[in-house]
C-alpha atoms as a PDB file:
ATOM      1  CA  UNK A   1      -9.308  16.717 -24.017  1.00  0.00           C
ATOM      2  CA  UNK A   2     -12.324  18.186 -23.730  1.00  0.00           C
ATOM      3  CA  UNK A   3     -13.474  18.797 -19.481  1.00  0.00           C
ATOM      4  CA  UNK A   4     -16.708  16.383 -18.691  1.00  0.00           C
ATOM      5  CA  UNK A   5     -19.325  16.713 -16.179  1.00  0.00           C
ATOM      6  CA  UNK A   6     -19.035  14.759 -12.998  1.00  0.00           C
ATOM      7  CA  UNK A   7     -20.424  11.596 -14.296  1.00  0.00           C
ATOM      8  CA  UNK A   8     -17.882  11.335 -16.906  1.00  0.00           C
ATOM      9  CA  UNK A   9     -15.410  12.039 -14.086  1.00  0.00           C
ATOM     10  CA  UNK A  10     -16.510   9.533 -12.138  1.00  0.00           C
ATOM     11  CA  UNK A  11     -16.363   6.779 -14.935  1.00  0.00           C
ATOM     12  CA  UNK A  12     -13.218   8.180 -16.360  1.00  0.00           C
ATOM     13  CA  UNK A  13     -11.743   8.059 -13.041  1.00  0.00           C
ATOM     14  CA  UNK A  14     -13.183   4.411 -12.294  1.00  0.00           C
ATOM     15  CA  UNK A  15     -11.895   2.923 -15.702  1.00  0.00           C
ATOM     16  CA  UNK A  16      -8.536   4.177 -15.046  1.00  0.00           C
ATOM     17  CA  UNK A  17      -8.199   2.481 -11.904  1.00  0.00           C
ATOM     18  CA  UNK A  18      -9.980  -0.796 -13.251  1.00  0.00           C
ATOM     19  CA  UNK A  19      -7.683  -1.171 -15.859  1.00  0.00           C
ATOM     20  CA  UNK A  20      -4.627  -0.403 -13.273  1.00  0.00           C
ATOM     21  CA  UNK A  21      -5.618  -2.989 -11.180  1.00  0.00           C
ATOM     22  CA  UNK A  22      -6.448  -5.852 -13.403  1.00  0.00           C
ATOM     23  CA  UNK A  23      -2.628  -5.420 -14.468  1.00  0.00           C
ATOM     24  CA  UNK A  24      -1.715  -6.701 -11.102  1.00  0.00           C
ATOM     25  CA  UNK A  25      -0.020  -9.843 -11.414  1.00  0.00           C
ATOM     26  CA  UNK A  26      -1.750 -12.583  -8.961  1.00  0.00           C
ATOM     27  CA  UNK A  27       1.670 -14.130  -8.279  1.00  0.00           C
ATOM     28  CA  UNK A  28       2.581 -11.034  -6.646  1.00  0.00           C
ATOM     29  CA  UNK A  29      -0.046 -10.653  -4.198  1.00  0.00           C
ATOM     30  CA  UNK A  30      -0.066 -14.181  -2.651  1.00  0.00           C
ATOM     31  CA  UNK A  31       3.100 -13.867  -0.881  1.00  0.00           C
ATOM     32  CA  UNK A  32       2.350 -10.370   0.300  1.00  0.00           C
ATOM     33  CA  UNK A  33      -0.756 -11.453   1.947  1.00  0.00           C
ATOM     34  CA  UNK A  34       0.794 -14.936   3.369  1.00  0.00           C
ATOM     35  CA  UNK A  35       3.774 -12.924   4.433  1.00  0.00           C
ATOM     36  CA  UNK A  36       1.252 -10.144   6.405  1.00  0.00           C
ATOM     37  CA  UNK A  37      -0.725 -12.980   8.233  1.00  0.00           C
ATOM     38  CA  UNK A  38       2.519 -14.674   9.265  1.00  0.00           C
ATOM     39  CA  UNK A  39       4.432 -11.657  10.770  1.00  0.00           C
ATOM     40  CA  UNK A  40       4.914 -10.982  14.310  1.00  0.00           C
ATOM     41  CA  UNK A  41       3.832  -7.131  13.991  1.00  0.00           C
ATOM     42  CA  UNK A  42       3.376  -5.296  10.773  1.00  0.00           C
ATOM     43  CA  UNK A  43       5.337  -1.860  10.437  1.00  0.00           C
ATOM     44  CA  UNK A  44       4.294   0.595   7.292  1.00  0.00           C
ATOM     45  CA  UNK A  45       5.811   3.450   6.355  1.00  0.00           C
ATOM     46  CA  UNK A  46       5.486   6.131   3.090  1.00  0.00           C
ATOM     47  CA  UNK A  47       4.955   9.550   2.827  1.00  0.00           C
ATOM     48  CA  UNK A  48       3.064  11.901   1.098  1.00  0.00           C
ATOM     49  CA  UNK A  49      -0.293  10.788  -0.192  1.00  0.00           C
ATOM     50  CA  UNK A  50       0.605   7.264  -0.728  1.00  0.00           C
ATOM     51  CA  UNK A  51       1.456   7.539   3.272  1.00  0.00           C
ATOM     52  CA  UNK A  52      -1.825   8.609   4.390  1.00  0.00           C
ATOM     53  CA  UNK A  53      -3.389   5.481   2.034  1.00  0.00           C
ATOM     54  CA  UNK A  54      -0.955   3.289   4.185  1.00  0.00           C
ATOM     55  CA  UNK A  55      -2.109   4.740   7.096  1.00  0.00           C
ATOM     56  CA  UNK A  56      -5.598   3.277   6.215  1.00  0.00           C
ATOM     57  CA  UNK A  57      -3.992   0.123   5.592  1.00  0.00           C
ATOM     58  CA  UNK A  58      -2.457   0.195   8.943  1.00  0.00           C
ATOM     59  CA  UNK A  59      -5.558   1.126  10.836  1.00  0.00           C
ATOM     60  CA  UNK A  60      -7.248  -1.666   9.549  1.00  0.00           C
ATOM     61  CA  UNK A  61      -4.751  -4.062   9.888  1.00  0.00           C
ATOM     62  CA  UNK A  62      -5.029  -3.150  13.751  1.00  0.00           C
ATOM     63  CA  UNK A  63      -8.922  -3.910  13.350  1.00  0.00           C
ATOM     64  CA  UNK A  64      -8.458  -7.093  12.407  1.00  0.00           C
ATOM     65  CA  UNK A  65      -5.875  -8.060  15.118  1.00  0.00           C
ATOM     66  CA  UNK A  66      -2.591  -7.483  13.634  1.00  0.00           C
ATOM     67  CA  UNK A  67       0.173  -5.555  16.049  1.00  0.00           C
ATOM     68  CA  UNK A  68       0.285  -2.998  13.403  1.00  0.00           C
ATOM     69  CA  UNK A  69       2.050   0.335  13.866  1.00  0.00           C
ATOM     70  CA  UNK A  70       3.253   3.528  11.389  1.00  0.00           C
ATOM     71  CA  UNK A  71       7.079   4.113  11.363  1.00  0.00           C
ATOM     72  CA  UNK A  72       7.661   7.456  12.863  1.00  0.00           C
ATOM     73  CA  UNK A  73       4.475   7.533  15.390  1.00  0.00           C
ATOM     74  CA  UNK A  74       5.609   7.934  19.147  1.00  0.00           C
ATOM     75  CA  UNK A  75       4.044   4.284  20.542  1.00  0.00           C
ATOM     76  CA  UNK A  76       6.019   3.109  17.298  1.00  0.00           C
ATOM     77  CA  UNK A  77       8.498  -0.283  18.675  1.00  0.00           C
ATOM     78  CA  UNK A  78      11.165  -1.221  17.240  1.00  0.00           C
ATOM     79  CA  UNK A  79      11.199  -3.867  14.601  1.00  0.00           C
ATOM     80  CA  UNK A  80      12.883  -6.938  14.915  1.00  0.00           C
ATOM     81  CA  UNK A  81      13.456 -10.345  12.425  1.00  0.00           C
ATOM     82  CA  UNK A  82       9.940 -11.608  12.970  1.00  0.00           C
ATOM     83  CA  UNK A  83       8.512  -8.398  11.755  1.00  0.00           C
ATOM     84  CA  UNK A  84       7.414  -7.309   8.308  1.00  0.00           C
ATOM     85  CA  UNK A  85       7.590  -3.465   6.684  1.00  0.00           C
ATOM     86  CA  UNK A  86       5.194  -2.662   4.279  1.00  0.00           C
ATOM     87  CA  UNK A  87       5.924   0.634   2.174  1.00  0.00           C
ATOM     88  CA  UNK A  88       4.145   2.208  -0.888  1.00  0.00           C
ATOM     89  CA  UNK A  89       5.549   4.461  -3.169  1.00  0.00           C
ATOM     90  CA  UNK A  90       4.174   5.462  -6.408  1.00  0.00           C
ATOM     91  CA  UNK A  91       7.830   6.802  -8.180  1.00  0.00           C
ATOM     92  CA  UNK A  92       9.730   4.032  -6.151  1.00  0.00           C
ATOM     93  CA  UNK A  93      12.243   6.702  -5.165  1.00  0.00           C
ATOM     94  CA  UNK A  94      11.078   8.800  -2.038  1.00  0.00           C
ATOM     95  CA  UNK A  95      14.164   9.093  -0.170  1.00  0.00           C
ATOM     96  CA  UNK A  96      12.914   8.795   3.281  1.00  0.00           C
ATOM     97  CA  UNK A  97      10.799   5.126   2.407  1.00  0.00           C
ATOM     98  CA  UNK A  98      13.838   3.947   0.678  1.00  0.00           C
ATOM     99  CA  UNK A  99      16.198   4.142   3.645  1.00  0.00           C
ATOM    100  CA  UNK A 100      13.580   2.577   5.647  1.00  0.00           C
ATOM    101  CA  UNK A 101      13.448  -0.365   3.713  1.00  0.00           C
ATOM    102  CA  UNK A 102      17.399  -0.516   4.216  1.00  0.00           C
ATOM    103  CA  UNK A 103      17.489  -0.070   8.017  1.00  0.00           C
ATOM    104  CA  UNK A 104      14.012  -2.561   8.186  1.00  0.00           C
ATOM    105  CA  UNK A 105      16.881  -5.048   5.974  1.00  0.00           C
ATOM    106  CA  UNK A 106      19.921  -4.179   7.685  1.00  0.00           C
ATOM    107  CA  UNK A 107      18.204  -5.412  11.264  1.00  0.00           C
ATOM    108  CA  UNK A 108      16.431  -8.635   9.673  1.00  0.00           C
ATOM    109  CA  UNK A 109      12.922  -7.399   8.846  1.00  0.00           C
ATOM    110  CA  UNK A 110      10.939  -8.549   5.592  1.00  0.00           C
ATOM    111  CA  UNK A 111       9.977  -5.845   3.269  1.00  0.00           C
ATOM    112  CA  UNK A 112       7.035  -5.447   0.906  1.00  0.00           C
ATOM    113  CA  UNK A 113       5.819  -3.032  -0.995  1.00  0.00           C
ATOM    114  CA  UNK A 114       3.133  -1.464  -3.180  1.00  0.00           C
ATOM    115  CA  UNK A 115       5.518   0.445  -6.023  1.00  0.00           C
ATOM    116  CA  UNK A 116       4.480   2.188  -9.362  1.00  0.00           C
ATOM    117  CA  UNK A 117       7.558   1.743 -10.755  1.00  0.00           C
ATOM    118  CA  UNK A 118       9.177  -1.602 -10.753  1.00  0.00           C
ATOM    119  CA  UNK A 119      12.837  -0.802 -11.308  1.00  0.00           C
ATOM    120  CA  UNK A 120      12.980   1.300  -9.180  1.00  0.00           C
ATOM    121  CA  UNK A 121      15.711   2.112  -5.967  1.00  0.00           C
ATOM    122  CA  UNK A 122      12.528   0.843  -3.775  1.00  0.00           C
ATOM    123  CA  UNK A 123      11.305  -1.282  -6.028  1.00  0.00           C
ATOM    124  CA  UNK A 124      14.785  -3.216  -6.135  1.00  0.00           C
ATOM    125  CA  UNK A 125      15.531  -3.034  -2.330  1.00  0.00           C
ATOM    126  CA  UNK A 126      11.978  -4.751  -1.564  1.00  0.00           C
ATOM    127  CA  UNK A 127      12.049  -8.189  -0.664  1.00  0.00           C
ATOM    128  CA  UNK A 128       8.163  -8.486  -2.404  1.00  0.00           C
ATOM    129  CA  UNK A 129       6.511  -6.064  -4.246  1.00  0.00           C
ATOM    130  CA  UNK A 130       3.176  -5.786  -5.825  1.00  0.00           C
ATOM    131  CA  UNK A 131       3.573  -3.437  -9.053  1.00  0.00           C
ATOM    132  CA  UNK A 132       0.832  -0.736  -9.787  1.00  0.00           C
ATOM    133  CA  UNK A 133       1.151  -0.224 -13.342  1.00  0.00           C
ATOM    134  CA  UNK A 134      -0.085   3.290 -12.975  1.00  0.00           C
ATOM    135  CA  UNK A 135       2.553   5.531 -14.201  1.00  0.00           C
ATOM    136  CA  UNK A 136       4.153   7.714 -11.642  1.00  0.00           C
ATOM    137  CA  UNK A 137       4.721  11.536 -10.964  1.00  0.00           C
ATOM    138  CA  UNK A 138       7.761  11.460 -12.049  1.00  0.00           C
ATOM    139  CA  UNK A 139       6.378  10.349 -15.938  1.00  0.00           C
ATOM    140  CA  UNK A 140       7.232  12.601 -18.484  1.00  0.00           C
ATOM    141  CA  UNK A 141       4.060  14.254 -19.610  1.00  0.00           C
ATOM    142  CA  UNK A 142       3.231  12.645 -22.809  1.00  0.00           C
ATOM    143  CA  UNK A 143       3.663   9.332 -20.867  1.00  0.00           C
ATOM    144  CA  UNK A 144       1.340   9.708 -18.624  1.00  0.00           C
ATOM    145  CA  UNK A 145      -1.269   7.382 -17.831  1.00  0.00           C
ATOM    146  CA  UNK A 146      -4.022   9.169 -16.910  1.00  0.00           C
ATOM    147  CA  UNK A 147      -6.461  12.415 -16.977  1.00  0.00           C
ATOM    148  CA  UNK A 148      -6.151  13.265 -12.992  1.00  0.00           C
ATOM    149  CA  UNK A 149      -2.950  14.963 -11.363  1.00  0.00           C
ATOM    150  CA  UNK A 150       0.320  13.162 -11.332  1.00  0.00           C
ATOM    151  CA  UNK A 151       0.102  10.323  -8.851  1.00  0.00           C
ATOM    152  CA  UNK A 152      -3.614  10.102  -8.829  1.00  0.00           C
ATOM    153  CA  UNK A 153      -3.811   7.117 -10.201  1.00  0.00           C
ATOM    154  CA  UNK A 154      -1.456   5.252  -7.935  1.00  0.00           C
ATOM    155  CA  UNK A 155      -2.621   6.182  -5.224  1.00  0.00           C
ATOM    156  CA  UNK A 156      -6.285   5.014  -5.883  1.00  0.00           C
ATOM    157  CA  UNK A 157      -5.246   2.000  -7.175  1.00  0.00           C
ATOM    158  CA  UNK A 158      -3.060   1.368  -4.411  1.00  0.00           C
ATOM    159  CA  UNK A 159      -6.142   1.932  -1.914  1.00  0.00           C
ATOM    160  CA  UNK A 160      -8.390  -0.267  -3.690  1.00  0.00           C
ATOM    161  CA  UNK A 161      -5.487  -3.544  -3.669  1.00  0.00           C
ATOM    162  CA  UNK A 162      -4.765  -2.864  -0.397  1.00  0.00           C
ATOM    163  CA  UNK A 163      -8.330  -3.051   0.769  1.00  0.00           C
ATOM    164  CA  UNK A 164      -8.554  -5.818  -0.980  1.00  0.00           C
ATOM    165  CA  UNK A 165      -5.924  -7.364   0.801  1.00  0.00           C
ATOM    166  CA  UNK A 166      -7.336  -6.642   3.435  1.00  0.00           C
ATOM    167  CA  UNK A 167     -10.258  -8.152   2.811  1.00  0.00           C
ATOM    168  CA  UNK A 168      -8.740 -11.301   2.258  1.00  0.00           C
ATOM    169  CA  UNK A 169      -7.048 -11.178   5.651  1.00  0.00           C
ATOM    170  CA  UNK A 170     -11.034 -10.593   6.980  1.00  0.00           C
ATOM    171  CA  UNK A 171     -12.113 -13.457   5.162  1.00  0.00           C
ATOM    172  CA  UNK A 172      -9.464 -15.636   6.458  1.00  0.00           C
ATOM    173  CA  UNK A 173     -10.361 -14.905   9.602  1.00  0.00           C
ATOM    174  CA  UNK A 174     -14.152 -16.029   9.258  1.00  0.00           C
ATOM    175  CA  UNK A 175     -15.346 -12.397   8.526  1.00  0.00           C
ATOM    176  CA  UNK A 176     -16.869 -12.193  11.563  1.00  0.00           C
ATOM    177  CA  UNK A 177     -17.606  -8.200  12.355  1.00  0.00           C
ATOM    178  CA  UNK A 178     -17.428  -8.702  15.976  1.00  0.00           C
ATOM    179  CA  UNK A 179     -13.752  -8.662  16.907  1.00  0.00           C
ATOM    180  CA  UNK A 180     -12.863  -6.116  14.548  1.00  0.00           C
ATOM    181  CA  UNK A 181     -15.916  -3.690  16.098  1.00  0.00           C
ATOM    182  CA  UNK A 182     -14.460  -4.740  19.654  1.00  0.00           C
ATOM    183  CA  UNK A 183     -11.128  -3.282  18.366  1.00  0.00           C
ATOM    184  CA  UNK A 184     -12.508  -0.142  16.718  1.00  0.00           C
ATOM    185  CA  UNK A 185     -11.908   3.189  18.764  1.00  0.00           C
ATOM    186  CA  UNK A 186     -14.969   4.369  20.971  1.00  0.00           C
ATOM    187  CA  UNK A 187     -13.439   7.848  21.674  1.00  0.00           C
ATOM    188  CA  UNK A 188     -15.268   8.857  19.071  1.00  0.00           C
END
């Protein structure tokens, strides 16, 4: 492939990530959201890149209300039955997010997830998962998916749903600015 100028990036870039995201099956997402807005506190966890897009995710969550905290922060609590984990994991295999979706199990916690690759060790342990049909890393390279670095692809993809997930949550909540501004740091 031939390298393009920045505007062909850009639309390469946003194509891929359209056509990622319209393979996300509706059915999926419903019980994600309903499970999020039920929870007592919302715990995330992942690593790598695909941990600092959850860490987005959890920031906002906070914003609009949610007790939402990052597994492995200090001011982290424990989690407990009522509680949900949400992971994300582009290969479905990190080591570290899969044995946090056993322990979250093991002591009675839901667990969702974001996952590139279905059947997958994560993928299988989740109680729901929303599939990113992105490819992952761990693709060999003819079967790759895309024309950005390994992972890429996921990762935007799994920005973009979550944010829209997110602004579902808003909208159920009247999308009123106010209370999520009143929540917002200010030691800025």
């Amino acid at each position: 492939m031939e390298n393009m100028d920045i505007k062909g990036l850009i639309e390469a870039v946003t194509k891929e990530t359209e056509a990622v995201l319209k393979g996300v099956s509706e059915d999926s997402v419903g019980p994600f959201v309903q499970g999020l807005d039920r929870a007592k506190r919302i715990f995330c966890a992942a690593h790598g890149r695909s941990g600092y897009v959850l860490r987005c995710f959890c920031m906002r969550l906070m914003h609009l209300g949610y007790g939402a905290f990052f597994a492995g922060e200090t001011i982290t609590p424990g989690i407990t039955k009522e509680d949900v984990l949400v992971v994300c994991s582009g290969s479905g295999q990190t080591m570290w997010t899969y044995q946090w979706v056993r322990l979250a199990s093991q002591l009675g916690a839901s667990t969702y997830g974001v996952v590139g690759v279905e059947d997958s060790p994560i993928g299988r342990a989740l109680d729901y998962s929303v599939f990113l049909p992105a490819g992952s890393k761990r693709d060999h390279p003819q079967d790759l998916k895309s024309i950005q670095p390994p992972g890429s692809l996921f990762e935007q993809a799994a920005f973009l749903l979550l944010e829209t997930i997110l602004l579902e949550l808003y909208q159920g909540q009247g999308s009123d600015p106010g209370p999520l501004l009143d929540r917002h740091t200010n030691l800025e």
